[in-house]
C-alpha atoms as a PDB file:
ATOM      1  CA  UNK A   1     107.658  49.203  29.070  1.00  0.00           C
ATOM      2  CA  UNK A   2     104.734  46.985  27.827  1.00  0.00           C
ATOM      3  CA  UNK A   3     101.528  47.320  29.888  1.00  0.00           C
ATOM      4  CA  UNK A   4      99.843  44.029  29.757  1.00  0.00           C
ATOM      5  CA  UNK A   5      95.472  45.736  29.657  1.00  0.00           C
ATOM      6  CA  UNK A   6      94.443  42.382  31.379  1.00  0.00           C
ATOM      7  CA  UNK A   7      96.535  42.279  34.299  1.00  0.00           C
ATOM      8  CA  UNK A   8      95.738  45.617  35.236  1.00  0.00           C
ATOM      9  CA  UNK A   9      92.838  47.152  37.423  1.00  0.00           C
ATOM     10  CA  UNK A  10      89.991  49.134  35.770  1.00  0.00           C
ATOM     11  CA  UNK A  11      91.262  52.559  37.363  1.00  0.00           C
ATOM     12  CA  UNK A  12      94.677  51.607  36.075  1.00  0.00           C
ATOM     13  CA  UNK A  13      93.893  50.685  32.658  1.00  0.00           C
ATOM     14  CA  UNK A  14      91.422  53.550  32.513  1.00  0.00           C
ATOM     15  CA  UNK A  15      94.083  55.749  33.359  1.00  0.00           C
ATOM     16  CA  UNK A  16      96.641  54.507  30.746  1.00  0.00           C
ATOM     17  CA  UNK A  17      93.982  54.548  27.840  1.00  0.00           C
ATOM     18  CA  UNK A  18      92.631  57.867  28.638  1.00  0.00           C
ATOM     19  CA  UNK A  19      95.890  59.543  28.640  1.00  0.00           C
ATOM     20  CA  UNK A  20      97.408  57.719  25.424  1.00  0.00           C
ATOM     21  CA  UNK A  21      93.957  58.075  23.231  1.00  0.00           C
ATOM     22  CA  UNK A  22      93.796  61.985  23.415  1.00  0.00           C
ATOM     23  CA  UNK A  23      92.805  64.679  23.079  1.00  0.00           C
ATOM     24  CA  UNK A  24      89.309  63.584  22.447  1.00  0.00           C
ATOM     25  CA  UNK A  25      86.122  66.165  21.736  1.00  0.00           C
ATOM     26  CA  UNK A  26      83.752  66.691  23.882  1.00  0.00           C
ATOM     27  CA  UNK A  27      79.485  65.855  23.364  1.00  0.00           C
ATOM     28  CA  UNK A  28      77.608  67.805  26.050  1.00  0.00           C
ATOM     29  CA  UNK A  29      74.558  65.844  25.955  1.00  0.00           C
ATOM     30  CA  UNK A  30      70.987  67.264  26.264  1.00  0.00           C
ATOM     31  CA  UNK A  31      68.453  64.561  26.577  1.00  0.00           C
ATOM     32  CA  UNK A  32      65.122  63.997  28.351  1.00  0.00           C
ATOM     33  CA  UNK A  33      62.979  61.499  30.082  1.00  0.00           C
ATOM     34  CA  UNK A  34      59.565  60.347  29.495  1.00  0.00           C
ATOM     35  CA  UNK A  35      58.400  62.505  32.514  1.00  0.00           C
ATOM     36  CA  UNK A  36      59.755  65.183  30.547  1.00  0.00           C
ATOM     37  CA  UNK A  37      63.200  65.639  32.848  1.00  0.00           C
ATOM     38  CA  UNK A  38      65.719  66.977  31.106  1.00  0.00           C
ATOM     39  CA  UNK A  39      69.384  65.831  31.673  1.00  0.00           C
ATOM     40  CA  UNK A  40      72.813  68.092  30.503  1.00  0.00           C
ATOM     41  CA  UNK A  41      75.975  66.032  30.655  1.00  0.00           C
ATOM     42  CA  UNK A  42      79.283  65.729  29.046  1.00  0.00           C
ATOM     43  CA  UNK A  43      80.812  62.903  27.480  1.00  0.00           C
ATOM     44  CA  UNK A  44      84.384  62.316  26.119  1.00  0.00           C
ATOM     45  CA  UNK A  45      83.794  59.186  24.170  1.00  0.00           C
ATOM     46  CA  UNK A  46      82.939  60.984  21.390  1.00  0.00           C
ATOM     47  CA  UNK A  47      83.259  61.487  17.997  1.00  0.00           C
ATOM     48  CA  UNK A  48      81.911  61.214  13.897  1.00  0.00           C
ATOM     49  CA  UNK A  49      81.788  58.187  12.361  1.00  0.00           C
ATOM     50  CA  UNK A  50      79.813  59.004   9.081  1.00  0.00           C
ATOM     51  CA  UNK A  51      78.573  62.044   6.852  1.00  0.00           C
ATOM     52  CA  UNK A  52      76.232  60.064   4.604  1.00  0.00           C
ATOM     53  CA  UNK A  53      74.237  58.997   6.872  1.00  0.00           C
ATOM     54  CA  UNK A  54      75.955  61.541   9.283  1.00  0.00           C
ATOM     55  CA  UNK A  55      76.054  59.618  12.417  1.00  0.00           C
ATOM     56  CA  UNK A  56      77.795  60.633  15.596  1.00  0.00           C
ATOM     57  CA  UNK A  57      78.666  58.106  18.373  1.00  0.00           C
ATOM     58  CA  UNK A  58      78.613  58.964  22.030  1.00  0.00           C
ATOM     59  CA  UNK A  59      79.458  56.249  24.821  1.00  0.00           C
ATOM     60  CA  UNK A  60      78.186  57.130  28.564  1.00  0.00           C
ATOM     61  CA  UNK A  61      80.202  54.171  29.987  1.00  0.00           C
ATOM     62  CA  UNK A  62      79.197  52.320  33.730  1.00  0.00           C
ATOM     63  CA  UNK A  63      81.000  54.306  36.315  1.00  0.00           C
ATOM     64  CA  UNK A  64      84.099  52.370  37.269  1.00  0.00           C
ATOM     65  CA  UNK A  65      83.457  52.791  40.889  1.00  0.00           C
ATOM     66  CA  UNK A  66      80.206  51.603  41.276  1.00  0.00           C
ATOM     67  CA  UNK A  67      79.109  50.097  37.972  1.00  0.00           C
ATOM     68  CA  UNK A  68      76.034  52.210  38.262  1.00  0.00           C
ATOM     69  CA  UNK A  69      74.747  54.370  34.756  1.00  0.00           C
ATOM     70  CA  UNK A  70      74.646  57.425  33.784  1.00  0.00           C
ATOM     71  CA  UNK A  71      70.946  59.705  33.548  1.00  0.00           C
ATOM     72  CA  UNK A  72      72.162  60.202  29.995  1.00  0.00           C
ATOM     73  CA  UNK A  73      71.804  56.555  29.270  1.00  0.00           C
ATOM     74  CA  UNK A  74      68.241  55.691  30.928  1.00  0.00           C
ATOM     75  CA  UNK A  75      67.239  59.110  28.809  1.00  0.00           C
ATOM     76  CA  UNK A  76      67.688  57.603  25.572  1.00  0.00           C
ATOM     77  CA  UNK A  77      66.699  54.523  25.899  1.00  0.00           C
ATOM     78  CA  UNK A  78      63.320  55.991  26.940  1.00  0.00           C
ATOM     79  CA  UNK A  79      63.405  58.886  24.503  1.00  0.00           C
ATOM     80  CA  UNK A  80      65.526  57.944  22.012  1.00  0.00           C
ATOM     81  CA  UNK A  81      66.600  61.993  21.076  1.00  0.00           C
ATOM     82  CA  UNK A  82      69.579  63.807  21.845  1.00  0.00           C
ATOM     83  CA  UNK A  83      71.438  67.140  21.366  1.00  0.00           C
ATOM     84  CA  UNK A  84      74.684  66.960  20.843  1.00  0.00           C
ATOM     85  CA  UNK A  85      75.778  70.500  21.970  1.00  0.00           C
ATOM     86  CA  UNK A  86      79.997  71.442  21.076  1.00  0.00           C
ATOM     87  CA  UNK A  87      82.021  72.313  23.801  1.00  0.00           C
ATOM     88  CA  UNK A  88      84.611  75.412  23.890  1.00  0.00           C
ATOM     89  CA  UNK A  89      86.627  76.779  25.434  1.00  0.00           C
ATOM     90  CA  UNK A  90      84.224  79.736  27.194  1.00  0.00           C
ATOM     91  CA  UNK A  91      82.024  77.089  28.521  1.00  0.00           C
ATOM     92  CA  UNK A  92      84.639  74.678  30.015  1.00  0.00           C
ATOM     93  CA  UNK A  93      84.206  74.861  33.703  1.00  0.00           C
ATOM     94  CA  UNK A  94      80.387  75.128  33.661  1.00  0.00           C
ATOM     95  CA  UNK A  95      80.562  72.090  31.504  1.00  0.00           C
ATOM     96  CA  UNK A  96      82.561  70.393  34.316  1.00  0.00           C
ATOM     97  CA  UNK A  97      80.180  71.658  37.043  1.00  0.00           C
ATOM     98  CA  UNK A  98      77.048  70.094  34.958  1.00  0.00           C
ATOM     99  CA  UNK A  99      79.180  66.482  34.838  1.00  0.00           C
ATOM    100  CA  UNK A 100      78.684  66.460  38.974  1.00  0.00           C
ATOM    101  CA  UNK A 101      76.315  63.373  40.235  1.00  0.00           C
ATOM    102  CA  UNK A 102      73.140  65.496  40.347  1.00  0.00           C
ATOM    103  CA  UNK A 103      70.087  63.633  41.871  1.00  0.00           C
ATOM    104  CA  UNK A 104      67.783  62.910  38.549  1.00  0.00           C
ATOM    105  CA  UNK A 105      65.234  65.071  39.136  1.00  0.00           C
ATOM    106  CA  UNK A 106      67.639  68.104  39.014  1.00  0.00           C
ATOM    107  CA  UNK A 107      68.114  70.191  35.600  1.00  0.00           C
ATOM    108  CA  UNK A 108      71.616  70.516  35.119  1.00  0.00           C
ATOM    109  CA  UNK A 109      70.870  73.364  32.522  1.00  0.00           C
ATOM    110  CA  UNK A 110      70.255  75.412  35.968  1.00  0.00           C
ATOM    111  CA  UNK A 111      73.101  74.289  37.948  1.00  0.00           C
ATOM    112  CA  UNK A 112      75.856  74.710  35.586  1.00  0.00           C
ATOM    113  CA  UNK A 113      74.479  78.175  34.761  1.00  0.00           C
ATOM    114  CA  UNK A 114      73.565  77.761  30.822  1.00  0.00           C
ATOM    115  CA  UNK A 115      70.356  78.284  29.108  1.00  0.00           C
ATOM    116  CA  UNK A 116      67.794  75.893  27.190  1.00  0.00           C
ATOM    117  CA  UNK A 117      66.501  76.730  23.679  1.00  0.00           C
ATOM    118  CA  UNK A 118      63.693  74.680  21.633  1.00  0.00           C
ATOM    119  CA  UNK A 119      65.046  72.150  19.489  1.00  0.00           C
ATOM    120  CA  UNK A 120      63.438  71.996  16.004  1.00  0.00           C
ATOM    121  CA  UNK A 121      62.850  68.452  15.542  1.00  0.00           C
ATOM    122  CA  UNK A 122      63.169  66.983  18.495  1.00  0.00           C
ATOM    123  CA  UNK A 123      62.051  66.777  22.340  1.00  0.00           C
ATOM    124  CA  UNK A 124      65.201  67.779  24.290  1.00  0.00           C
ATOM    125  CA  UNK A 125      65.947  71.126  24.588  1.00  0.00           C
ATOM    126  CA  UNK A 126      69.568  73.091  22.849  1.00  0.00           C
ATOM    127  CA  UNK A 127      72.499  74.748  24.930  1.00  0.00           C
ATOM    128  CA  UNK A 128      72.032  78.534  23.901  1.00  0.00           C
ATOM    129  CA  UNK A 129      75.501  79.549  25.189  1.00  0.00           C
ATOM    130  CA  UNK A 130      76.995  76.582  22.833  1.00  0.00           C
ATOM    131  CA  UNK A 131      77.768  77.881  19.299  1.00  0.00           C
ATOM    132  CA  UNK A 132      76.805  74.623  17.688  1.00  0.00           C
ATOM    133  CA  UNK A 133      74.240  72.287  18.456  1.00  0.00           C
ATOM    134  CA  UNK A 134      73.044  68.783  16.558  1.00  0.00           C
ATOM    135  CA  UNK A 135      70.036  67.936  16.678  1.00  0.00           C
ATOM    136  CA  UNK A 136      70.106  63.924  16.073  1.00  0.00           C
ATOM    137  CA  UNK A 137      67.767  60.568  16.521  1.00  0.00           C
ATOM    138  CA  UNK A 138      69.164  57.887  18.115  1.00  0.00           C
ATOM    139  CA  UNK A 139      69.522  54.701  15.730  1.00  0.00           C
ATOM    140  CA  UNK A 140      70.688  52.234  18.504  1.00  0.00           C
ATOM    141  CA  UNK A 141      72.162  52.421  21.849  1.00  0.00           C
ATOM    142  CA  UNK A 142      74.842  49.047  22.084  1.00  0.00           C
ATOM    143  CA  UNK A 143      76.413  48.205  25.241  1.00  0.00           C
ATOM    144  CA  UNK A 144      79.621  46.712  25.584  1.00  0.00           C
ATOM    145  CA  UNK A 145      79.433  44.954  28.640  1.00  0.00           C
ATOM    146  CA  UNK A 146      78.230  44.953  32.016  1.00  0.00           C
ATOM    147  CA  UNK A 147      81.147  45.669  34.267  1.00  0.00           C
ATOM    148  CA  UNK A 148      82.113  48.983  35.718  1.00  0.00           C
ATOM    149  CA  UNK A 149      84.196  50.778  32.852  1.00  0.00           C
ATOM    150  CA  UNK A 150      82.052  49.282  30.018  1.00  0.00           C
ATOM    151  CA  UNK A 151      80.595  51.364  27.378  1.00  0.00           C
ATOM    152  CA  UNK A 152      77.259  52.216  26.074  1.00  0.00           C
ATOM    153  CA  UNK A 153      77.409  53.202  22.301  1.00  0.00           C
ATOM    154  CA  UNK A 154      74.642  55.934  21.587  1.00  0.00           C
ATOM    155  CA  UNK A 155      74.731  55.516  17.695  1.00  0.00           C
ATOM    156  CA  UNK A 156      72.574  58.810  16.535  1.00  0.00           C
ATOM    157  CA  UNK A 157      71.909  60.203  13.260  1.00  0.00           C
ATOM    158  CA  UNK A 158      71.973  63.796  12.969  1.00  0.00           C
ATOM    159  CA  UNK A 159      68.914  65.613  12.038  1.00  0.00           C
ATOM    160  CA  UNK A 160      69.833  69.469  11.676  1.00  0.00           C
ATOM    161  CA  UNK A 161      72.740  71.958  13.216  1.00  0.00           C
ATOM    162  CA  UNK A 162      72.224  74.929  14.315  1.00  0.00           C
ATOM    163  CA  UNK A 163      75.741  76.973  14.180  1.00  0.00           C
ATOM    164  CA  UNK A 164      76.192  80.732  15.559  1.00  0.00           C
ATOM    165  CA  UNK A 165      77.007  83.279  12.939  1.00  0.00           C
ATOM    166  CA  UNK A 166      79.779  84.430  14.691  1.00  0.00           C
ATOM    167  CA  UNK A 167      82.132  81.321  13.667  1.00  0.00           C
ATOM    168  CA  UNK A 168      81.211  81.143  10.234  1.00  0.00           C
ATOM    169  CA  UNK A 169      83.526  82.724   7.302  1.00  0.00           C
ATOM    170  CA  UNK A 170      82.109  84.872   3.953  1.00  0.00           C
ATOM    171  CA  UNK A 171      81.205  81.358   2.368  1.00  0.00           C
ATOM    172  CA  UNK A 172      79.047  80.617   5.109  1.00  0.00           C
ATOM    173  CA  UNK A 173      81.509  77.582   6.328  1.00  0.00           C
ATOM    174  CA  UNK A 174      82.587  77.203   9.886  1.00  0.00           C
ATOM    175  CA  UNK A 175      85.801  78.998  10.248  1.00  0.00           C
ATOM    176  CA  UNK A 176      87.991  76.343  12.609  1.00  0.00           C
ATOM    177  CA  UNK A 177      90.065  79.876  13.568  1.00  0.00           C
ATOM    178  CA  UNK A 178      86.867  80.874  15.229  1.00  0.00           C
ATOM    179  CA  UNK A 179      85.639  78.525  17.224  1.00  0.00           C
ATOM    180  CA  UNK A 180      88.082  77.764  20.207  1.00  0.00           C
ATOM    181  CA  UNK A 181      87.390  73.872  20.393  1.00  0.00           C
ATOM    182  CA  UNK A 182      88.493  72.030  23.670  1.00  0.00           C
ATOM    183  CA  UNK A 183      89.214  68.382  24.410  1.00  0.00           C
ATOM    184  CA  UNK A 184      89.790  65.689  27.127  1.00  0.00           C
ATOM    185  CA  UNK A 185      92.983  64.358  27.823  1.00  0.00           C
ATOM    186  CA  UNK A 186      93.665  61.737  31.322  1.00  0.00           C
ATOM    187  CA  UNK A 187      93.035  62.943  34.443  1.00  0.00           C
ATOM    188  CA  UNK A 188      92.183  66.355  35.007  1.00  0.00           C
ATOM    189  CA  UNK A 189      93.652  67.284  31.678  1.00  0.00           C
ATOM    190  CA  UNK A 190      92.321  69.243  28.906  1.00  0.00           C
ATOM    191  CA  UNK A 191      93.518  71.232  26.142  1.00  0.00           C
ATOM    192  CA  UNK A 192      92.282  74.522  24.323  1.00  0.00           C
ATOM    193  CA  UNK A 193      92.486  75.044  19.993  1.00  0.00           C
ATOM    194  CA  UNK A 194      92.991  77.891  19.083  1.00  0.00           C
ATOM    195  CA  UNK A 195      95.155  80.335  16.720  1.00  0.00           C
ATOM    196  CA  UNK A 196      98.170  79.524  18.315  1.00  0.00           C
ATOM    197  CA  UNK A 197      98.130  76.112  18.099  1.00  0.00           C
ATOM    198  CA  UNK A 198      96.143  75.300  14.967  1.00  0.00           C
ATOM    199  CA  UNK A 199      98.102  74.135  11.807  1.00  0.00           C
ATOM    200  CA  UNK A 200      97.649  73.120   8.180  1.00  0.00           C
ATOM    201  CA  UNK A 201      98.761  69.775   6.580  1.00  0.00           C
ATOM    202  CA  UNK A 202      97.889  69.425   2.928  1.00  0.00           C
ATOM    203  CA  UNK A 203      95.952  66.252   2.286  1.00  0.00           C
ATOM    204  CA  UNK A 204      97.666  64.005  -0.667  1.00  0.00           C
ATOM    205  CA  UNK A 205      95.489  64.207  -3.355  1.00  0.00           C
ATOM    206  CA  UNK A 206      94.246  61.978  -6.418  1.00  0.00           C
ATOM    207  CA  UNK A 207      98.111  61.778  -7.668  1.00  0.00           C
ATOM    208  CA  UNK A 208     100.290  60.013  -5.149  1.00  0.00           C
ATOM    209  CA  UNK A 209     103.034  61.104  -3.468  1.00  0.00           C
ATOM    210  CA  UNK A 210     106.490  59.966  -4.461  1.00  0.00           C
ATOM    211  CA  UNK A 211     107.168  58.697  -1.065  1.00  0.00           C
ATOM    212  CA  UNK A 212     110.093  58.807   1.217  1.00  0.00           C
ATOM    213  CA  UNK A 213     111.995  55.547  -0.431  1.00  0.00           C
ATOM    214  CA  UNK A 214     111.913  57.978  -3.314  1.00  0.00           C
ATOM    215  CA  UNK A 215     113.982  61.045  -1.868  1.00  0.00           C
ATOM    216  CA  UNK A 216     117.565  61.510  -3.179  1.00  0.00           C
ATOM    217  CA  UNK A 217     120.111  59.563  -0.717  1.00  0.00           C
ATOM    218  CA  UNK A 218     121.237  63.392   1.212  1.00  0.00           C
ATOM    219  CA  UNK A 219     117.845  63.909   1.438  1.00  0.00           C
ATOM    220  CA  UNK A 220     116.452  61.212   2.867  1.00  0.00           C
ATOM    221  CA  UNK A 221     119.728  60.764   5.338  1.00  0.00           C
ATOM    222  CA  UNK A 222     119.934  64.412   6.179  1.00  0.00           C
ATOM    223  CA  UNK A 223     120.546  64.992  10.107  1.00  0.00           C
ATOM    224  CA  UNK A 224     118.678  68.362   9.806  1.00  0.00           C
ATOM    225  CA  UNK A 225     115.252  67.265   8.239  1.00  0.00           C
ATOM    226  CA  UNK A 226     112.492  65.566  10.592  1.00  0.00           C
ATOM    227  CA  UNK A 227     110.408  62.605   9.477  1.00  0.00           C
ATOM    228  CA  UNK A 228     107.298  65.646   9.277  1.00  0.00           C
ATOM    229  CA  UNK A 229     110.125  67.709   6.473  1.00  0.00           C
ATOM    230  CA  UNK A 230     110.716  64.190   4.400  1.00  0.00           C
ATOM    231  CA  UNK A 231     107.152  63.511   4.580  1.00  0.00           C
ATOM    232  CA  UNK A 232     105.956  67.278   3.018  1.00  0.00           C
ATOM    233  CA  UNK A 233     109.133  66.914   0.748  1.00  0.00           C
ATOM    234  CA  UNK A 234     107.377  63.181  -0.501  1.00  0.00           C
ATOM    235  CA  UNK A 235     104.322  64.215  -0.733  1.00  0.00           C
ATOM    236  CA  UNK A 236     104.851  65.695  -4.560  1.00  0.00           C
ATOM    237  CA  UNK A 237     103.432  63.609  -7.115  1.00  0.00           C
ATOM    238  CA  UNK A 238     106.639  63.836  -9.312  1.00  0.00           C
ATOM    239  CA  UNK A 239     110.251  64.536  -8.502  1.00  0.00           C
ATOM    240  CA  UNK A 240     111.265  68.595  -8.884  1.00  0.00           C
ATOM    241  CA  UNK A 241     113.344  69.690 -11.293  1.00  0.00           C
ATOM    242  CA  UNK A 242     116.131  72.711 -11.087  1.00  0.00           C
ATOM    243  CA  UNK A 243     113.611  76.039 -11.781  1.00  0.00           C
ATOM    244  CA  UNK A 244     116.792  78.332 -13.448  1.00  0.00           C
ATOM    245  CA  UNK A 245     114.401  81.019 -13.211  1.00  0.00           C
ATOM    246  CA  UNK A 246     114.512  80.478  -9.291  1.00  0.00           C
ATOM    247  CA  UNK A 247     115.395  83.497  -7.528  1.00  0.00           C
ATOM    248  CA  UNK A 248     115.989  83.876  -3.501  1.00  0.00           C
ATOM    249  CA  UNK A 249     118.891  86.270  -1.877  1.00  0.00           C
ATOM    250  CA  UNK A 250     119.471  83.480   1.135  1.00  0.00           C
ATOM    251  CA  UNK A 251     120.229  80.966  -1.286  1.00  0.00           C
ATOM    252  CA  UNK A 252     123.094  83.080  -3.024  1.00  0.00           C
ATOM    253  CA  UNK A 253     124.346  83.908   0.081  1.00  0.00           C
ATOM    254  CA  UNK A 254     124.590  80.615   1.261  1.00  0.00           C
ATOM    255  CA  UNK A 255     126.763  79.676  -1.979  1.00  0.00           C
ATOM    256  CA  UNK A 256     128.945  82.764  -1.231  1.00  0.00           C
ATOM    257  CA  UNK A 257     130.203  81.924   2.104  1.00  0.00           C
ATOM    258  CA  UNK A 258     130.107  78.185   2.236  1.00  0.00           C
ATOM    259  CA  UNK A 259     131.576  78.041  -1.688  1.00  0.00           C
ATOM    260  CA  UNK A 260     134.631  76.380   0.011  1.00  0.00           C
ATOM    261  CA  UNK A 261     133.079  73.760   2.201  1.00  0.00           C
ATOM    262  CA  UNK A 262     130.610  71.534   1.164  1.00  0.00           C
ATOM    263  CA  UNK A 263     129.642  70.136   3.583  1.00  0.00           C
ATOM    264  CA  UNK A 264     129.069  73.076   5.299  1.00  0.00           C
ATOM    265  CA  UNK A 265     126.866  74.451   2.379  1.00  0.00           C
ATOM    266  CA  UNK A 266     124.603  71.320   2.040  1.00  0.00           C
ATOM    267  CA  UNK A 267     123.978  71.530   6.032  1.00  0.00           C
ATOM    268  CA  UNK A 268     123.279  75.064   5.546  1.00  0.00           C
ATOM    269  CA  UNK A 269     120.970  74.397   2.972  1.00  0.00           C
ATOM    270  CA  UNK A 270     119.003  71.766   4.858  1.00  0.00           C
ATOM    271  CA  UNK A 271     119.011  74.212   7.686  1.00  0.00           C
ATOM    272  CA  UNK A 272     117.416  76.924   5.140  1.00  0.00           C
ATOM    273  CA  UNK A 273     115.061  74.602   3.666  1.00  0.00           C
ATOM    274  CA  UNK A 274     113.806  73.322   6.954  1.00  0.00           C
ATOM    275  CA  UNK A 275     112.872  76.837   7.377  1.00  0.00           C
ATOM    276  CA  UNK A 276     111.036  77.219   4.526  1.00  0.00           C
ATOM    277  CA  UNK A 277     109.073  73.995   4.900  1.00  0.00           C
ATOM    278  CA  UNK A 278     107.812  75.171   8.555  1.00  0.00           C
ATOM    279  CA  UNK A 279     106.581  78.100   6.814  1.00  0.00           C
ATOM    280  CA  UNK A 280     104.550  75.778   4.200  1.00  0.00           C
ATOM    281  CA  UNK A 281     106.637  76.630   1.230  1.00  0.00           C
ATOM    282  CA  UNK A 282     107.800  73.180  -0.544  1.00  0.00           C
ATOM    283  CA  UNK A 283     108.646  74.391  -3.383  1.00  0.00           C
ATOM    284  CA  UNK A 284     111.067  76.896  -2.558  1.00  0.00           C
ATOM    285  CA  UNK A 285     112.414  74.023   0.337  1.00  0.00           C
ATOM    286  CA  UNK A 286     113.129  72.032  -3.216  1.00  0.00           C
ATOM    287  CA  UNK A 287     114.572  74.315  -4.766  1.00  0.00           C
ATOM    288  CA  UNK A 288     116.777  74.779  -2.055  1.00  0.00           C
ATOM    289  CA  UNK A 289     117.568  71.212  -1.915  1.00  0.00           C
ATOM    290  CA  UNK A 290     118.053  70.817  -5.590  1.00  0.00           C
ATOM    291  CA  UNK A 291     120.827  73.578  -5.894  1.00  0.00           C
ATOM    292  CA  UNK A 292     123.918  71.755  -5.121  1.00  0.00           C
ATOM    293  CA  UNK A 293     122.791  69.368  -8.215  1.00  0.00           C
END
């Protein structure tokens, strides 16, 4: 199917675009007025564009309904501060009770249930119960248009965090096992990181990675390995060699009772080194690959 954006209506091409760009983070935005009204609202255009200078980007977009703007908006473009407080996944339905149309006068902070805390640098005040909060100036707020569904890029540059002990590790780093992240999908969708679902992919490093195109022929035409197995397997910088000092029980048994069917014994091995490259280990997967050599 091809979906043709410009034909459609703004609730239909919202609806596509939120649902295929996902999951997205969440900004819970504390701001304030010049009457000194403070505003708490969440925001899932959202995300960090730049360490040095580290700037964040939100986007409070025109409503597609109405084409009326959000509280957040008129906040800081009169004070141009804003805490950007992280959602998880303890706070996420009192973070969607503080997104409700609340008349501007009312403090969301006591609606939703949560707690203010003085900022350090700036006017608007911190979410207690979040376990990391950004305190950041905002550099420019760009709109994108003036229709309902347009956005509003709050550009800020972030001033200070202030991060809970409780999710940092011995180094004093934020542990990403600790803090139990959530995220906007489409619709009424979100989803929840956590142990369960968190994984590790190593990130090539100065020395490039053989690539795919380089893999032996069985390799790179097995019907066992995934496009994620060639792409660990091709991420080595040079092409293994036979270790003779390799030592692994499956592998012998695999020669034993396959010794008199090949093919058998290379699907076998695929099998075992798919295994083995789930379980992050690529150089025992090549090893496994490189035995019938």
């Amino acid at each position: 199917m091809i979906v043709d954006l410009a034909t459609l209506t703004p609730v239909q091409r919202q609806n596509y675009l939120q649902y295929a760009v996902a999951p997205r983070p969440v900004c819970f935005a504390s701001t304030i007025d010049s009457a000194g009204r403070v505003n708490l609202s969440p925001f899932s255009f959202f995300n960090l564009f730049s360490t040095t200078p580290p700037v964040l980007i939100f986007s409070p977009s025109r409503r597609v309904r109405d084409n009326t703007t959000k509280h957040t908006l008129h906040n800081v473009l009169e004070v141009p501060e804003v805490v950007i407080n992280i959602v998880d996944y303890d706070m996420v339905q009192q973070v969607s009770l503080a997104s409700c149309e609340y008349p501007k006068e009312v403090n969301e902070f006591v609606k939703a249930g949560f707690t203010e805390a003085p900022a350090r640098l700036i006017r608007p005040p911190r979410l207690r119960e979040s376990k990391i909060n950004i305190e950041c100036k905002v550099l420019e707020v760009k709109p994108l248009g003036q229709e309902g569904g347009a956005g509003n890029l709050v550009i800020c540059e972030a001033l200070c965090m202030h991060v809970d002990d409780t999710i940092l590790d011995e180094k004093k780093m934020i542990d990403q096992r600790r803090i139990h992240h959530i995220a906007r999908l489409g619709g009424d969708w979100y989803c929840k990181v956590d142990e369960q679902n968190l994984f590790q992919v190593e990130k090539p490093n100065t020395q490039l990675g053989i690539g795919i195109d380089a893999l032996p022929d069985p390799i790179r035409n097995s019907p066992i390995l995934s496009g994620n197995d060639l792409g660990q397997l091709a991420n080595v910088h040079e092409l293994p060699v036979v270790d003779p000092a390799y030592e692994d029980d499956r592998l012998k048994s695999i020669f034993q009772y396959y010794s008199v069917s090949p093919d058998e014994m290379e699907k076998e091995l695929h099998v075992y080194a798919k295994q083995l490259l789930k379980e992050g280990k690529v150089a025992a997967a090549w090893q496994v690959l490189l035995a019938l050599n």
